[in-house]
Protein backbone atom coordinates (compact mmCIF):
# COMPACT_ATOMS: atom_id res chain seq x y z
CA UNK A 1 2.68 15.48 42.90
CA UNK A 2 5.65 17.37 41.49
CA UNK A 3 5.44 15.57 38.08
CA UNK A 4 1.87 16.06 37.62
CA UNK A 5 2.21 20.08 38.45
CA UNK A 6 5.06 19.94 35.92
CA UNK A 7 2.98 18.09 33.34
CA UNK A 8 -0.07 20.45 33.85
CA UNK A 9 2.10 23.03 33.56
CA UNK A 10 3.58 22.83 30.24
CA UNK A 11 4.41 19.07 28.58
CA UNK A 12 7.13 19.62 26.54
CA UNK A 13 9.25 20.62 29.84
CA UNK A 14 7.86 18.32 32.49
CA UNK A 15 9.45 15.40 33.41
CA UNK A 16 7.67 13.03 31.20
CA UNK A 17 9.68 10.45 29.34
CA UNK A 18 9.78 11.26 25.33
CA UNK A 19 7.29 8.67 24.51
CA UNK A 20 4.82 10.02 27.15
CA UNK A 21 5.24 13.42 25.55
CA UNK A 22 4.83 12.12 22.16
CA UNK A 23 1.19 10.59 23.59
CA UNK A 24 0.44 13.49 25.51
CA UNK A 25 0.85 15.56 22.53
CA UNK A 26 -1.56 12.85 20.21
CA UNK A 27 -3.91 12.95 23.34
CA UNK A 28 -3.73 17.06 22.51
CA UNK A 29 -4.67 16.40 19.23
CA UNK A 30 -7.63 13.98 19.68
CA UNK A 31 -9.04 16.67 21.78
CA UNK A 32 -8.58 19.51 19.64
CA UNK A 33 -8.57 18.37 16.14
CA UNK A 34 -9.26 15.07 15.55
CA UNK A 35 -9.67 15.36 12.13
CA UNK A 36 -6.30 16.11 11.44
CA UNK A 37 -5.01 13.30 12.60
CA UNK A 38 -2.89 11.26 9.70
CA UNK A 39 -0.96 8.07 9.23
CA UNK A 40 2.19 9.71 10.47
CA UNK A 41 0.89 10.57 14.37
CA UNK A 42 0.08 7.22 14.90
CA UNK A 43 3.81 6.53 13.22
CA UNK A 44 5.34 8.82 15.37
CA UNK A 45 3.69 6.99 18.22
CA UNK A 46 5.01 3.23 17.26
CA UNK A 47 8.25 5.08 17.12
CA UNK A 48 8.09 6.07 20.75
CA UNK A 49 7.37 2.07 21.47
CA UNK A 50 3.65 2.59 21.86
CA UNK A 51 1.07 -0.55 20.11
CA UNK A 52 -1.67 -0.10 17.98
CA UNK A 53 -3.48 -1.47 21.04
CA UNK A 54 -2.26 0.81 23.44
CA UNK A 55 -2.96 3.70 20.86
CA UNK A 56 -6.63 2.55 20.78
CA UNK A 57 -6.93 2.60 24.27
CA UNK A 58 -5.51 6.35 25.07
CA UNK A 59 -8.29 7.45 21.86
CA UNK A 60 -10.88 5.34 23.75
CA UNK A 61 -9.97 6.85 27.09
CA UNK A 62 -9.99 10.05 25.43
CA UNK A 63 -13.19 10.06 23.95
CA UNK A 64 -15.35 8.78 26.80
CA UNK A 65 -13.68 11.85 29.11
CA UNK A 66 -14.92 13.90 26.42
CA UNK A 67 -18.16 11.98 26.03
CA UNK A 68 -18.70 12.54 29.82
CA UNK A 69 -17.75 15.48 30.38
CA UNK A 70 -20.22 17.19 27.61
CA UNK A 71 -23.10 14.80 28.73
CA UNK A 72 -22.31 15.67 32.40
CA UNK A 73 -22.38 19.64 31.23
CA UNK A 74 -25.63 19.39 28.80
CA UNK A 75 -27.63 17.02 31.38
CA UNK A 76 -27.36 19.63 34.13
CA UNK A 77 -25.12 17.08 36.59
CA UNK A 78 -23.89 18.87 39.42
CA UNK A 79 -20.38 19.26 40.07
CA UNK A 80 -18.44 17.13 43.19
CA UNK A 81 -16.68 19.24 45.48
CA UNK A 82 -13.22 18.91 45.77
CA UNK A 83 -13.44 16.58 49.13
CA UNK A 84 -16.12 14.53 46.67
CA UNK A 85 -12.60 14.59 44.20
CA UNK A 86 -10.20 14.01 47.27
CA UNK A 87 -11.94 10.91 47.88
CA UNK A 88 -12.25 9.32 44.50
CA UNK A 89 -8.28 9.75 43.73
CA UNK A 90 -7.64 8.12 46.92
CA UNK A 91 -10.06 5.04 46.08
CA UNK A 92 -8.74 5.34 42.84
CA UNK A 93 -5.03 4.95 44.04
CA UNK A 94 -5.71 2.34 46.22
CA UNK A 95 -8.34 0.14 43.92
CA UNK A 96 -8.09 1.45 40.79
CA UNK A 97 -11.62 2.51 39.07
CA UNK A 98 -13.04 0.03 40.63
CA UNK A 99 -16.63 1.37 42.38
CA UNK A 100 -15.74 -1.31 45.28
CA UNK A 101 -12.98 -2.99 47.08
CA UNK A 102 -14.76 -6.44 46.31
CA UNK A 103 -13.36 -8.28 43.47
CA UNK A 104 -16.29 -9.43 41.01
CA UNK A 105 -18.31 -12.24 41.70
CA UNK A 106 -17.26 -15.16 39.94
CA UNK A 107 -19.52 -17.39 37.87
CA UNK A 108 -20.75 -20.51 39.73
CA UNK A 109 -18.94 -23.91 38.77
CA UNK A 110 -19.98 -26.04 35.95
CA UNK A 111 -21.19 -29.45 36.60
């Protein structure tokens, strides 16, 4: 709890490794100014360690927040109270974003 308070607080002085403050600070960027974006933040990210794959994936998860949260807003979705919340991070936490506990059902066996 204390380093999520910290990074929701102010980045740059939680207690976030380098490389998660140099994503956290491309995350910032991809929210607020996408366009802007150049060759050199995604340099500045292999720098920190991070892949071109794992780059794609924080713009991917990114975007879809974004998506969501302006289709939720436009669309007239009602906001989940905070036990609604409570409950999520815990399944979250426990399974992942997984909607059940079940793993998937596997494809029958070839004959």
């Amino acid at each position: 709890m204390e380093l999520v308070e910290s990074v929701l607080k102010d980045v740059e002085t939680s207690q976030l490794s380098d490389a998660e403050k140099a994503l956290f600070r491309f995350v910032r960027k991809v929210n607020e100014n996408s366009v802007s974006i150049q060759p050199a933040d995604i340099e500045t990210l292999h720098a920190a360690g991070f892949s071109d794959e794992a780059i794609y994936y924080a713009i991917t998860v990114c975007s879809l927040f974004n998506f969501y949260n302006r289709w939720i807003d436009a669309s007239g979705v009602h906001p989940m109270s905070d036990e609604a919340h409570r409950m999520g991070a815990k399944r979250s936490a426990i399974h992942g974003y997984s909607r059940s506990s079940q793993p998937p059902p596997q494809p029958p066996p070839k004959e």
